[in-house]
C-alpha atoms as a PDB file:
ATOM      1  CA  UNK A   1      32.939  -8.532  47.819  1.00  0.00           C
ATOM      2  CA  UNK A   2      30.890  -9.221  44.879  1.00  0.00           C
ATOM      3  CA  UNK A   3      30.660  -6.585  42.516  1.00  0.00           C
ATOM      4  CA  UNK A   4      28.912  -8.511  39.373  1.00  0.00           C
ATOM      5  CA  UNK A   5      26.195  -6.882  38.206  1.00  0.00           C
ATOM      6  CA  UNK A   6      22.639  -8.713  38.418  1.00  0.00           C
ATOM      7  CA  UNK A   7      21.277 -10.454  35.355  1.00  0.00           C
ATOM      8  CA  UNK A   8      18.900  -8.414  33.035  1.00  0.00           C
ATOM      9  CA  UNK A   9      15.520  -9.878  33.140  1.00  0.00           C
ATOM     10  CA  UNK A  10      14.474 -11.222  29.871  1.00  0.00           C
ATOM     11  CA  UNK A  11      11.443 -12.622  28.058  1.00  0.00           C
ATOM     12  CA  UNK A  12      10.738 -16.197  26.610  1.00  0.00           C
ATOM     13  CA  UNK A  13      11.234 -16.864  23.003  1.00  0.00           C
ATOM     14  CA  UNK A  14       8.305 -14.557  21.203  1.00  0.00           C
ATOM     15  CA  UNK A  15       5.325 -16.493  20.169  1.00  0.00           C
ATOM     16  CA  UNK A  16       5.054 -17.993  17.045  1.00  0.00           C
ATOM     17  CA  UNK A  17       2.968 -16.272  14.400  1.00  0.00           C
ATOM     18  CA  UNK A  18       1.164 -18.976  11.452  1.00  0.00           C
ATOM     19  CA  UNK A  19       1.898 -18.159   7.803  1.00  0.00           C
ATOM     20  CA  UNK A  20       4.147 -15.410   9.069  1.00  0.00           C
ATOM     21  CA  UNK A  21       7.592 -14.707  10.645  1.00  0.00           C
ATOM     22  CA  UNK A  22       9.772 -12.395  13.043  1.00  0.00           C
ATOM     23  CA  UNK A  23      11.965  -9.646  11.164  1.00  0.00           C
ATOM     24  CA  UNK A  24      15.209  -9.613  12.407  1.00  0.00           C
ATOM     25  CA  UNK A  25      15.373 -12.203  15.336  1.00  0.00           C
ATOM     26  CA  UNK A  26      17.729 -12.219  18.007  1.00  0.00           C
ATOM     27  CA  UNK A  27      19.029 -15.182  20.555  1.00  0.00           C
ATOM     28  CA  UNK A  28      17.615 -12.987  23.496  1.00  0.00           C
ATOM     29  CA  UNK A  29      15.061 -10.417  24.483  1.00  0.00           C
ATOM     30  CA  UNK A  30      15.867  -8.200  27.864  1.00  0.00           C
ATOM     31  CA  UNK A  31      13.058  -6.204  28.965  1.00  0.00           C
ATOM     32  CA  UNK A  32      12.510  -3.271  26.624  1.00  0.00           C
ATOM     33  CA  UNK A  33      12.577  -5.137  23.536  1.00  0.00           C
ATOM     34  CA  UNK A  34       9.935  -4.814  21.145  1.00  0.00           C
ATOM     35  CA  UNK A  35       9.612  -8.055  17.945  1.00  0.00           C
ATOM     36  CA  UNK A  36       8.105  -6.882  15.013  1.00  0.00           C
ATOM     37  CA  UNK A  37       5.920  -9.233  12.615  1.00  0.00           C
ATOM     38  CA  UNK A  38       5.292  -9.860   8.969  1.00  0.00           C
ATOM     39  CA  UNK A  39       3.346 -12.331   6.971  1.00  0.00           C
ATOM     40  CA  UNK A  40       4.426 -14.320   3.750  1.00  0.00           C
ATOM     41  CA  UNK A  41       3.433 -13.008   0.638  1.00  0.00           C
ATOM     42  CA  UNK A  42      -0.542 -13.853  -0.120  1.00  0.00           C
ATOM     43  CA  UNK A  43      -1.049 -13.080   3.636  1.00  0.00           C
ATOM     44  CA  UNK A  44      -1.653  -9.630   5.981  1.00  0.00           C
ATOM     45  CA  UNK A  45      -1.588  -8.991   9.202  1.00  0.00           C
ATOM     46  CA  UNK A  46      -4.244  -8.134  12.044  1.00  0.00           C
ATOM     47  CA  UNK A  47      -4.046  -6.203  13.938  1.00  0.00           C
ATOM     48  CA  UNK A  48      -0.923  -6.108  15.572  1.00  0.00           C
ATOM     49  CA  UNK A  49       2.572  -6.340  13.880  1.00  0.00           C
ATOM     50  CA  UNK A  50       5.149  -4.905  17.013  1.00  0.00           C
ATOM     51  CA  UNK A  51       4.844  -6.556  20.175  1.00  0.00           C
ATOM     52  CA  UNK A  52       7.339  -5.713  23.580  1.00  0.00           C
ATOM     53  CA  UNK A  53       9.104  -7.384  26.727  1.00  0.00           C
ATOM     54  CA  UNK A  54       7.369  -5.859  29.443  1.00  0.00           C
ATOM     55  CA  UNK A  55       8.567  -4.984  32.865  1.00  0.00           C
ATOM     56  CA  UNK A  56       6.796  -9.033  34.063  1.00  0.00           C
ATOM     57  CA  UNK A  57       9.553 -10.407  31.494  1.00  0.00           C
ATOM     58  CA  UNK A  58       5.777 -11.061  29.575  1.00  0.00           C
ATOM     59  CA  UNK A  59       5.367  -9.731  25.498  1.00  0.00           C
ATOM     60  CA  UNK A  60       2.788  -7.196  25.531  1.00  0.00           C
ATOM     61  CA  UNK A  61       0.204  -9.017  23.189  1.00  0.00           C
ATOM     62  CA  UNK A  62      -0.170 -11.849  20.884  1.00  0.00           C
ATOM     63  CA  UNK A  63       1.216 -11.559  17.375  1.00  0.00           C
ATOM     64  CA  UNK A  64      -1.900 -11.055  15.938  1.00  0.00           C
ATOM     65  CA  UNK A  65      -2.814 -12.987  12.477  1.00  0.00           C
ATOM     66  CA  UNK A  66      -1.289 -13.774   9.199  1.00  0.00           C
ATOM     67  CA  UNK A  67      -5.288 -13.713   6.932  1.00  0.00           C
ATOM     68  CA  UNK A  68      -5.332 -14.280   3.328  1.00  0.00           C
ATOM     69  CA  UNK A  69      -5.240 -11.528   1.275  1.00  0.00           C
ATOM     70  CA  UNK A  70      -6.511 -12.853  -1.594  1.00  0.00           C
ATOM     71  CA  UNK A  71      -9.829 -12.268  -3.434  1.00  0.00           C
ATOM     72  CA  UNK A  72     -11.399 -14.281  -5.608  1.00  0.00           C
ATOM     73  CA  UNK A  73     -13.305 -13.452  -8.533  1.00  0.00           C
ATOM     74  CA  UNK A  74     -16.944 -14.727  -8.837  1.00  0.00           C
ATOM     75  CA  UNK A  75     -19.448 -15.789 -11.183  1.00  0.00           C
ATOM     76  CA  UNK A  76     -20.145 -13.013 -13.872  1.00  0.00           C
ATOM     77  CA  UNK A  77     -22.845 -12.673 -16.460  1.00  0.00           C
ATOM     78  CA  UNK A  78     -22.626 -14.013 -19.442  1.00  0.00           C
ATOM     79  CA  UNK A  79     -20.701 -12.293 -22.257  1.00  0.00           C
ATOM     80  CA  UNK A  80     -18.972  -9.871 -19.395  1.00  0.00           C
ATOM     81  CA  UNK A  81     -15.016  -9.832 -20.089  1.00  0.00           C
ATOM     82  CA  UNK A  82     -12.670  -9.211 -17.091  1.00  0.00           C
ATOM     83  CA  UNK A  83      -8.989  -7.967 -17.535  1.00  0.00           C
ATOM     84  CA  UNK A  84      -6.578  -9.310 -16.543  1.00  0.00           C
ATOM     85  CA  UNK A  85      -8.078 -12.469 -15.606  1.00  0.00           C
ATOM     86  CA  UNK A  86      -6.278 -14.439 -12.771  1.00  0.00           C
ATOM     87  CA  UNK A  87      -7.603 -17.128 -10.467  1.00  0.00           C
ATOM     88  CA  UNK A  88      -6.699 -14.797  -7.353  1.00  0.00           C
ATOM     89  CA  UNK A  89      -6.213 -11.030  -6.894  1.00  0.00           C
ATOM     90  CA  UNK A  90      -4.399  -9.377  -4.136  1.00  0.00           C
ATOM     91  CA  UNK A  91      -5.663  -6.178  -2.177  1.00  0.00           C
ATOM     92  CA  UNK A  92      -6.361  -3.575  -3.874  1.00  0.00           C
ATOM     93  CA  UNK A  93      -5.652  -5.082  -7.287  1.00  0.00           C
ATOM     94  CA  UNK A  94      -8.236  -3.575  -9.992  1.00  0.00           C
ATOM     95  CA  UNK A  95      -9.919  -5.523 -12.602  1.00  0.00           C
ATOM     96  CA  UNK A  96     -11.810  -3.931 -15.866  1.00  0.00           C
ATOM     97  CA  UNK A  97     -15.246  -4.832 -17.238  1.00  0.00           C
ATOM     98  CA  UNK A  98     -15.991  -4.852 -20.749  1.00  0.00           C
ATOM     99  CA  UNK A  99     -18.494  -6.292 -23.016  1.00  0.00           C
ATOM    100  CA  UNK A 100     -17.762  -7.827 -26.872  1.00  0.00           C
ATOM    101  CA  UNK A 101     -17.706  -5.651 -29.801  1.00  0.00           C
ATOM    102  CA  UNK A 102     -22.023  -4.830 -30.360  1.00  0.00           C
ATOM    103  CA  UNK A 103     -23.042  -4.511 -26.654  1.00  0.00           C
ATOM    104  CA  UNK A 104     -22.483  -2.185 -24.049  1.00  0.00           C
ATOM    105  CA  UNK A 105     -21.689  -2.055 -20.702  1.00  0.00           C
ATOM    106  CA  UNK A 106     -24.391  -1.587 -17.875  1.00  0.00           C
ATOM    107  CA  UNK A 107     -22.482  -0.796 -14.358  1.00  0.00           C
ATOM    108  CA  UNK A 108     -19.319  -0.056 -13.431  1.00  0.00           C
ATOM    109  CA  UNK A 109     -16.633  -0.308 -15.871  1.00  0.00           C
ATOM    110  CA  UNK A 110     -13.652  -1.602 -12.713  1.00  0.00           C
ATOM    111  CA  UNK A 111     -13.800  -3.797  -9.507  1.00  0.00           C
ATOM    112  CA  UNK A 112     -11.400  -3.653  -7.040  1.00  0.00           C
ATOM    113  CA  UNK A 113     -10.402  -6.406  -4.328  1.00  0.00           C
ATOM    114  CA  UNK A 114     -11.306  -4.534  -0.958  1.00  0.00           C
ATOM    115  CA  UNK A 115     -10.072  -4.955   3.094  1.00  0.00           C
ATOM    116  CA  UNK A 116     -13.554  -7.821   2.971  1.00  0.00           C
ATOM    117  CA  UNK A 117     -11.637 -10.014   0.576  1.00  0.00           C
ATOM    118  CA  UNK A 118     -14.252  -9.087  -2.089  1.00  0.00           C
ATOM    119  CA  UNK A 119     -14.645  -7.313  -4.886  1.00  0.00           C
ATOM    120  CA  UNK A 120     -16.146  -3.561  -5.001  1.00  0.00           C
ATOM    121  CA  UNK A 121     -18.591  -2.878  -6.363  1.00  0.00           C
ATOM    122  CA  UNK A 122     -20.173  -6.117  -6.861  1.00  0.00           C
ATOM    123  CA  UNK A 123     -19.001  -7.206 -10.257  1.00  0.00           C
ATOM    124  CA  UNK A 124     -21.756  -9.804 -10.345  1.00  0.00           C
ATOM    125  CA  UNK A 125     -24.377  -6.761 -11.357  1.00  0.00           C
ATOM    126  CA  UNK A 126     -22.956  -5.629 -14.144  1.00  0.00           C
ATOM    127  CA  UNK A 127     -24.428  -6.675 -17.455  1.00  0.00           C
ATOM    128  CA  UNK A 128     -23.601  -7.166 -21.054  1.00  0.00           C
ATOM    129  CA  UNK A 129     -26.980  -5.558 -23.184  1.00  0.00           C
ATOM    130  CA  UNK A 130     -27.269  -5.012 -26.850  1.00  0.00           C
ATOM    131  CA  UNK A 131     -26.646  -1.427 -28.357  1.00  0.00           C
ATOM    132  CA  UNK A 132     -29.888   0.268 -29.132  1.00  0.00           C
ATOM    133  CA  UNK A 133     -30.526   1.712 -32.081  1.00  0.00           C
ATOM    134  CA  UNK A 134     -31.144   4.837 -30.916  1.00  0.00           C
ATOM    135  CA  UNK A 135     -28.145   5.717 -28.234  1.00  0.00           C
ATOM    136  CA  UNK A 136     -28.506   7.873 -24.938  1.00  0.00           C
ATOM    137  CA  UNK A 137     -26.682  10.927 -25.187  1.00  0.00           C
ATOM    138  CA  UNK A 138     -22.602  10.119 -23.804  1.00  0.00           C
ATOM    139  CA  UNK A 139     -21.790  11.661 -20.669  1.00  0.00           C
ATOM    140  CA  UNK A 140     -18.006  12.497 -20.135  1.00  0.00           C
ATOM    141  CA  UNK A 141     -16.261  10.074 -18.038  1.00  0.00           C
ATOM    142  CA  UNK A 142     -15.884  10.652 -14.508  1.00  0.00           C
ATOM    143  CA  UNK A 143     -12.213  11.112 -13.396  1.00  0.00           C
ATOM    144  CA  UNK A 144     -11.491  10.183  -9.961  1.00  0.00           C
ATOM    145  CA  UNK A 145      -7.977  11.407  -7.852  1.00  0.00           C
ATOM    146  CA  UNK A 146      -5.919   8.486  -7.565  1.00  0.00           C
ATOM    147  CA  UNK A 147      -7.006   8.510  -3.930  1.00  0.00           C
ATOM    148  CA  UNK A 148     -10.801   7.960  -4.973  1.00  0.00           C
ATOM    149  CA  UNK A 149     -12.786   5.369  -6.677  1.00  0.00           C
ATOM    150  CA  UNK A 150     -15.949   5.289  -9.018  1.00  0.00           C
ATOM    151  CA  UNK A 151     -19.093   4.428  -6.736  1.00  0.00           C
ATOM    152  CA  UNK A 152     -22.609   4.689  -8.594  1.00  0.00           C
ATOM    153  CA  UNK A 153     -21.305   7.163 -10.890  1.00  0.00           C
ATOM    154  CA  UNK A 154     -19.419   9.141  -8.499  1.00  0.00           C
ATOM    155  CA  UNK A 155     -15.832   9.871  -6.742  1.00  0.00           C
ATOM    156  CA  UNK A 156     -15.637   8.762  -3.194  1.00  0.00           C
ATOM    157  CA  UNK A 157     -13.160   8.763  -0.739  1.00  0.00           C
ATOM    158  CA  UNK A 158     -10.508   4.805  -1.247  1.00  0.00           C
ATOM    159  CA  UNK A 159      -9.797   3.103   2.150  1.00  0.00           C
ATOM    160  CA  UNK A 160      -5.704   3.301   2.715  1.00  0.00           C
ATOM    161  CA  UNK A 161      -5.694  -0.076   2.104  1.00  0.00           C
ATOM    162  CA  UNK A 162      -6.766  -0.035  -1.443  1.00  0.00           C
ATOM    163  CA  UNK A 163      -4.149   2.540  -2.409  1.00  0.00           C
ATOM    164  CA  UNK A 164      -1.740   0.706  -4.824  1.00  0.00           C
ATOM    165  CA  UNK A 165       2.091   1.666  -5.460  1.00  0.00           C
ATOM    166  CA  UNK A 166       2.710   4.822  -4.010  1.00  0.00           C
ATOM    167  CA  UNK A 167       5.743   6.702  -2.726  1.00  0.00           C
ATOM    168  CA  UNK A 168       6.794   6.416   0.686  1.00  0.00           C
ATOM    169  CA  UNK A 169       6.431   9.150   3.306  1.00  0.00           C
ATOM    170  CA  UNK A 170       6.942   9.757   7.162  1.00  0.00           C
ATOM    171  CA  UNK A 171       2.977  11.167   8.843  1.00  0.00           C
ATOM    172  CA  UNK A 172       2.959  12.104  12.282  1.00  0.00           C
ATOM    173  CA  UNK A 173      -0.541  11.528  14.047  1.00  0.00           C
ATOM    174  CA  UNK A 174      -3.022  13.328  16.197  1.00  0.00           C
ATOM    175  CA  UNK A 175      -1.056  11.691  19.319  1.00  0.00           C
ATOM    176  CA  UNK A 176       2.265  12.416  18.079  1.00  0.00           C
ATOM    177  CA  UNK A 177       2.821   9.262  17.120  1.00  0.00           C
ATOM    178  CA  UNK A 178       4.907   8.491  13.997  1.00  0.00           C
ATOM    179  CA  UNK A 179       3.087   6.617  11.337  1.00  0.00           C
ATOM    180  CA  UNK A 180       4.520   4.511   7.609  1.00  0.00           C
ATOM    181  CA  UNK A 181       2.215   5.954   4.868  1.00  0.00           C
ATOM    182  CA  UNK A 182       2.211   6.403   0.970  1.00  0.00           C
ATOM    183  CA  UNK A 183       1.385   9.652  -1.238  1.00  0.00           C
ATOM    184  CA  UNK A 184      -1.794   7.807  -2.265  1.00  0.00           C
ATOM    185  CA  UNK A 185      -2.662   6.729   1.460  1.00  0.00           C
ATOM    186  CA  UNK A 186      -1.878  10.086   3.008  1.00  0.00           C
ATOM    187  CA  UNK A 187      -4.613  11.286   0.723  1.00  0.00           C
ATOM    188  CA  UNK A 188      -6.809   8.877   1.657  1.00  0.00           C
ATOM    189  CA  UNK A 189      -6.781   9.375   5.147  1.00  0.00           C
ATOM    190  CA  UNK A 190      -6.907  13.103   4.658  1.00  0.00           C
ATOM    191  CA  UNK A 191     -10.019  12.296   2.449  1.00  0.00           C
ATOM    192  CA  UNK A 192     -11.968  10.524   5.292  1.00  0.00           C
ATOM    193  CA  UNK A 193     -11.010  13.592   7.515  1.00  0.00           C
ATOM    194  CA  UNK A 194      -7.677  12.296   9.399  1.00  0.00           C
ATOM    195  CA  UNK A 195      -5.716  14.768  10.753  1.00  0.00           C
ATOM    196  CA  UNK A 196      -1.804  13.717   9.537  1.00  0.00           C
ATOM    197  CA  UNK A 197       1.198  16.016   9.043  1.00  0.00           C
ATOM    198  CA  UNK A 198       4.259  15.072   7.300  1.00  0.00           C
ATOM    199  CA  UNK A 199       7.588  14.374   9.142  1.00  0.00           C
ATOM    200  CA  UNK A 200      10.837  13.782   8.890  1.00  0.00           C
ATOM    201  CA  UNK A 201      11.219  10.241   6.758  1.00  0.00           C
ATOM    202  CA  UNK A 202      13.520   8.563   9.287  1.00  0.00           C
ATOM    203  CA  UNK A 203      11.444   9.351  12.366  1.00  0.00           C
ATOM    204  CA  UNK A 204       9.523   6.329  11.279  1.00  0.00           C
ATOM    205  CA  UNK A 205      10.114   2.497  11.556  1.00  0.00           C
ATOM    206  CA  UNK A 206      10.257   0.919   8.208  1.00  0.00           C
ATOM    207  CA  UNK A 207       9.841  -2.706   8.399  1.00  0.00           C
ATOM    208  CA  UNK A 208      12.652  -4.232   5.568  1.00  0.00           C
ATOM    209  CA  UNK A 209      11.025  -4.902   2.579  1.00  0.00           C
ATOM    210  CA  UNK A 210      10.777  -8.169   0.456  1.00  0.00           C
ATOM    211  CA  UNK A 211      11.833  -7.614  -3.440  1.00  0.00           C
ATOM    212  CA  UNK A 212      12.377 -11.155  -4.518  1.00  0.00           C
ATOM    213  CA  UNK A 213       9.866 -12.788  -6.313  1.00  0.00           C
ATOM    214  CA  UNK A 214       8.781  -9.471  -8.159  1.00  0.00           C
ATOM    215  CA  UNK A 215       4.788  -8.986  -6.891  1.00  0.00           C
ATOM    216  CA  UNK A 216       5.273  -5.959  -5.450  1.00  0.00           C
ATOM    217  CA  UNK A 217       7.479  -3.682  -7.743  1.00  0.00           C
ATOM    218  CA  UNK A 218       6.881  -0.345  -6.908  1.00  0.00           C
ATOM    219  CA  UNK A 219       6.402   2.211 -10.280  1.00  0.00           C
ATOM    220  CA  UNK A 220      10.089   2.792 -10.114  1.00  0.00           C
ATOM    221  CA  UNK A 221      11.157  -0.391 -10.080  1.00  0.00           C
ATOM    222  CA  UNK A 222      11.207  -3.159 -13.230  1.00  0.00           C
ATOM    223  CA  UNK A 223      12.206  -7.285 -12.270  1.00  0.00           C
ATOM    224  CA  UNK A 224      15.477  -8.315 -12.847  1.00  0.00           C
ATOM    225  CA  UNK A 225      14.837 -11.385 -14.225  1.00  0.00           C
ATOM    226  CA  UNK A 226      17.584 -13.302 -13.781  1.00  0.00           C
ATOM    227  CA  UNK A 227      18.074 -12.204  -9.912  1.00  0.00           C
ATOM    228  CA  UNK A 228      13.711 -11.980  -9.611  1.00  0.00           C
ATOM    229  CA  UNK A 229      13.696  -9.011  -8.041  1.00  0.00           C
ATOM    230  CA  UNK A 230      12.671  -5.744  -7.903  1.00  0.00           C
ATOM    231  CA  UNK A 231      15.299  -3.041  -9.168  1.00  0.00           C
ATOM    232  CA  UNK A 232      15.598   0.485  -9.818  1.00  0.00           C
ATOM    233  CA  UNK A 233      14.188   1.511 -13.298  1.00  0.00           C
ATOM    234  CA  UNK A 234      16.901   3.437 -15.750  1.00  0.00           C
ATOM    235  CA  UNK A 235      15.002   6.605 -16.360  1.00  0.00           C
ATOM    236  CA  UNK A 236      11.253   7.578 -14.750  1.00  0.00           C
ATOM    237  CA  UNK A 237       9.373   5.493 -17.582  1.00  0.00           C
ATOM    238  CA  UNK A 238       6.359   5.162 -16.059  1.00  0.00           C
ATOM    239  CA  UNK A 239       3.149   3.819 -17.301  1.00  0.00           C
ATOM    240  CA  UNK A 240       1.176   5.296 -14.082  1.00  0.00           C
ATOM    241  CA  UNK A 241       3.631   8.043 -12.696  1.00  0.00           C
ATOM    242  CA  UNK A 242       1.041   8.729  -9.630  1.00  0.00           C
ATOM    243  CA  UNK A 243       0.473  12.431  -8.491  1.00  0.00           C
ATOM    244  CA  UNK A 244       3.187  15.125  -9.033  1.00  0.00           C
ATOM    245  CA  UNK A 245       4.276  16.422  -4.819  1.00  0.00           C
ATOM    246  CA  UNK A 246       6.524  18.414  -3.516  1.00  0.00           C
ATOM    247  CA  UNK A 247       9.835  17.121  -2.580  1.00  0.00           C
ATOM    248  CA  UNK A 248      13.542  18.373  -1.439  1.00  0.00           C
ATOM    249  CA  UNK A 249      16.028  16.522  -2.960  1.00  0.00           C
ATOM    250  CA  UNK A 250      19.455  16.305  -0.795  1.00  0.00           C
ATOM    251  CA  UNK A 251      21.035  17.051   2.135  1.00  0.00           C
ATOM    252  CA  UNK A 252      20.984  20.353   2.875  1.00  0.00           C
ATOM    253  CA  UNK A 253      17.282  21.389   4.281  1.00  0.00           C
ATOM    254  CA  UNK A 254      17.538  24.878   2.911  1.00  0.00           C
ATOM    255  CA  UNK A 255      17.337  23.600  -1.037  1.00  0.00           C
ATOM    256  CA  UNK A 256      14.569  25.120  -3.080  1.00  0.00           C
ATOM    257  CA  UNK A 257      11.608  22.383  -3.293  1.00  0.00           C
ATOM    258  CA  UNK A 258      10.705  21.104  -6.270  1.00  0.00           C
ATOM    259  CA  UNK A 259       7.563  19.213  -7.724  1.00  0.00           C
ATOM    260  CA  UNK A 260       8.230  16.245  -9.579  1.00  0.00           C
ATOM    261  CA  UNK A 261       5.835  12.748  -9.805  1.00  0.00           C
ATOM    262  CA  UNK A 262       5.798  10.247  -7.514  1.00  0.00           C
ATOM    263  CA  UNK A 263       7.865   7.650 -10.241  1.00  0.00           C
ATOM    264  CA  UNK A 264      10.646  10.522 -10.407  1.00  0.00           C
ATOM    265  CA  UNK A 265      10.813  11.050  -7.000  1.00  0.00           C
ATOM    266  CA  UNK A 266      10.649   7.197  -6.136  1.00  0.00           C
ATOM    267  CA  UNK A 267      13.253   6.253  -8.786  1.00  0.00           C
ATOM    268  CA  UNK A 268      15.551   9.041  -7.316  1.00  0.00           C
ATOM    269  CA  UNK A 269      15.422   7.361  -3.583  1.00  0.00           C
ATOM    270  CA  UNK A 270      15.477   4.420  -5.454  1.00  0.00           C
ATOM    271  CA  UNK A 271      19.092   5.012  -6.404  1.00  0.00           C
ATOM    272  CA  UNK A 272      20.269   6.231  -3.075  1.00  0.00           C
ATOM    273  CA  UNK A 273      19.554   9.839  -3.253  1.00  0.00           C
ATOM    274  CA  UNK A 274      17.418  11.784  -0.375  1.00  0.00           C
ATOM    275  CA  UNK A 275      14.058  12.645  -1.335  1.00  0.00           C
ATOM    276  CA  UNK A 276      12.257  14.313   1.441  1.00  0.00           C
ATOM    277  CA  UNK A 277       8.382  14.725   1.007  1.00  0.00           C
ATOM    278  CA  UNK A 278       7.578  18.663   1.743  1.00  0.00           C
ATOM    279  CA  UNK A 279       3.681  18.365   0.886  1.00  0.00           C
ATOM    280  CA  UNK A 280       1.677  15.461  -1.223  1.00  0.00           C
ATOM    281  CA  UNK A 281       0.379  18.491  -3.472  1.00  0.00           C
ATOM    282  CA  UNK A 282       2.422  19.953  -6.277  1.00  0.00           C
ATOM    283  CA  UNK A 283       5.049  23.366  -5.027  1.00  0.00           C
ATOM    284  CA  UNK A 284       2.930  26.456  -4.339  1.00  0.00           C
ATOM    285  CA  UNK A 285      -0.525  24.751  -3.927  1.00  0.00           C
END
């Protein structure tokens, strides 16, 4: 008698996703299989980025879509100087607003390209006056958390996506589900009032990330010119270092934590030791 065992019921190629691609494809998808997503660099992704052969031998959604993430910058007044000055900024890039030597500055002194595709606040308000004669008083400078931003002369809370370079960590949600997030993020989130614990940094997916072509070198990192990629740094040189956390460096779970910055503790991961994330605050906070 026949004792083959019955074909496993598989799904149709995935569907094709524009300006974006399939990591790590495979010939065949049985039941149970789950394609994740990504877009080419200048494009994100909405909303969905992991789809999965259902039970019909049907994918569980569409891929979502690949949108520009690009902002451009408009018209300014006259005599108001941007740095740096590009044709196109990415999300969450941050531009500064100056005036010439002899006038000051009226409004916010950065811009940064927000989730809309447009800069916030609106750099078209700000103005370039001449100094008075008689100056106002000078306030101190508000300094926001890395995880805030300077609204009408105040510190509110940044969306996650306008966090910039941060180090990686493992955040398990509300619903137990396990969630990618930054240092920077994780404060964000926490900021708006999200309940997220840390966890273990594996328990997460990590989607493999694209170094070549050197736009998204973490603070660790410096491009290797001749291969134009991202690579580990030498030492922790960092020009923005992020927050100092509390991390465990190594294997063995029982090792005293330590606090260290974000560029340390990315540049040690970096070169293939394991940094585990204990709490985004410094030790003993």
């Amino acid at each position: 008698f026949d004792i083959s065992l019955p074909a496993r019921q598989k799904c149709d190629t995935p569907p094709s996703l524009v300006n974006g691609y399939i990591l790590n494809p495979k010939d065949s998808y049985f039941v149970g299989d789950k394609v994740e997503y990504t877009c080419t660099p200048g494009f994100y992704l909405l909303p969905n980025s992991i789809i999965e052969c259902t039970a019909s031998q049907t994918w569980s959604a569409s891929p979502g879509l690949c949108a520009v993430s690009l902002c451009r910058l408009p018209s300014l007044a006259e005599d108001v100087i941007v740095t740096p000055l590009h044709e196109a900024y990415h999300l969450g890039e941050v531009v500064t607003l100056s005036c010439p030597e002899g006038q000051e500055l009226e409004g916010e002194q950065t811009s940064s390209c927000d989730s809309s595709l447009h800069f916030s606040p609106d750099p078209t308000q700000i103005r370039c006056t001449q100094v008075q004669t008689a100056k106002k008083p000078i306030t101190p400078a508000v300094q926001c958390q890395i995880w805030e931003k300077l609204s009408r002369g105040r510190c509110v809370c940044k969306l996650p996506n306008e966090c910039r370079t941060s180090l990686e960590l493992c955040a398990a949600a509300p619903n137990g589900k396990f969630v990618p997030m930054t240092v920077c993020k994780m404060h964000a989130m926490k900021c708006i009032g999200s309940q997220l614990q840390i966890s273990e940094y594996n328990n997460c997916m990590w989607p493999q990330r694209n170094t070549t072509g050197c736009h998204n070198c973490h603070m660790w990192e410096d491009c290797d010119a001749q291969r134009n990629e991202c690579g580990c740094k030498d030492s922790a040189n960092c020009s923005n270092a992020g927050t100092n956390v509390c991390v465990r460096v190594g294997e063995d779970g029982t090792a005293v934590p330590q606090t260290m910055s974000e560029c340390e503790a990315g540049l040690r991961r970096c070169k293939g030791e394991k940094v585990s994330v204990i709490n985004i605050l410094p030790c003993g906070s």
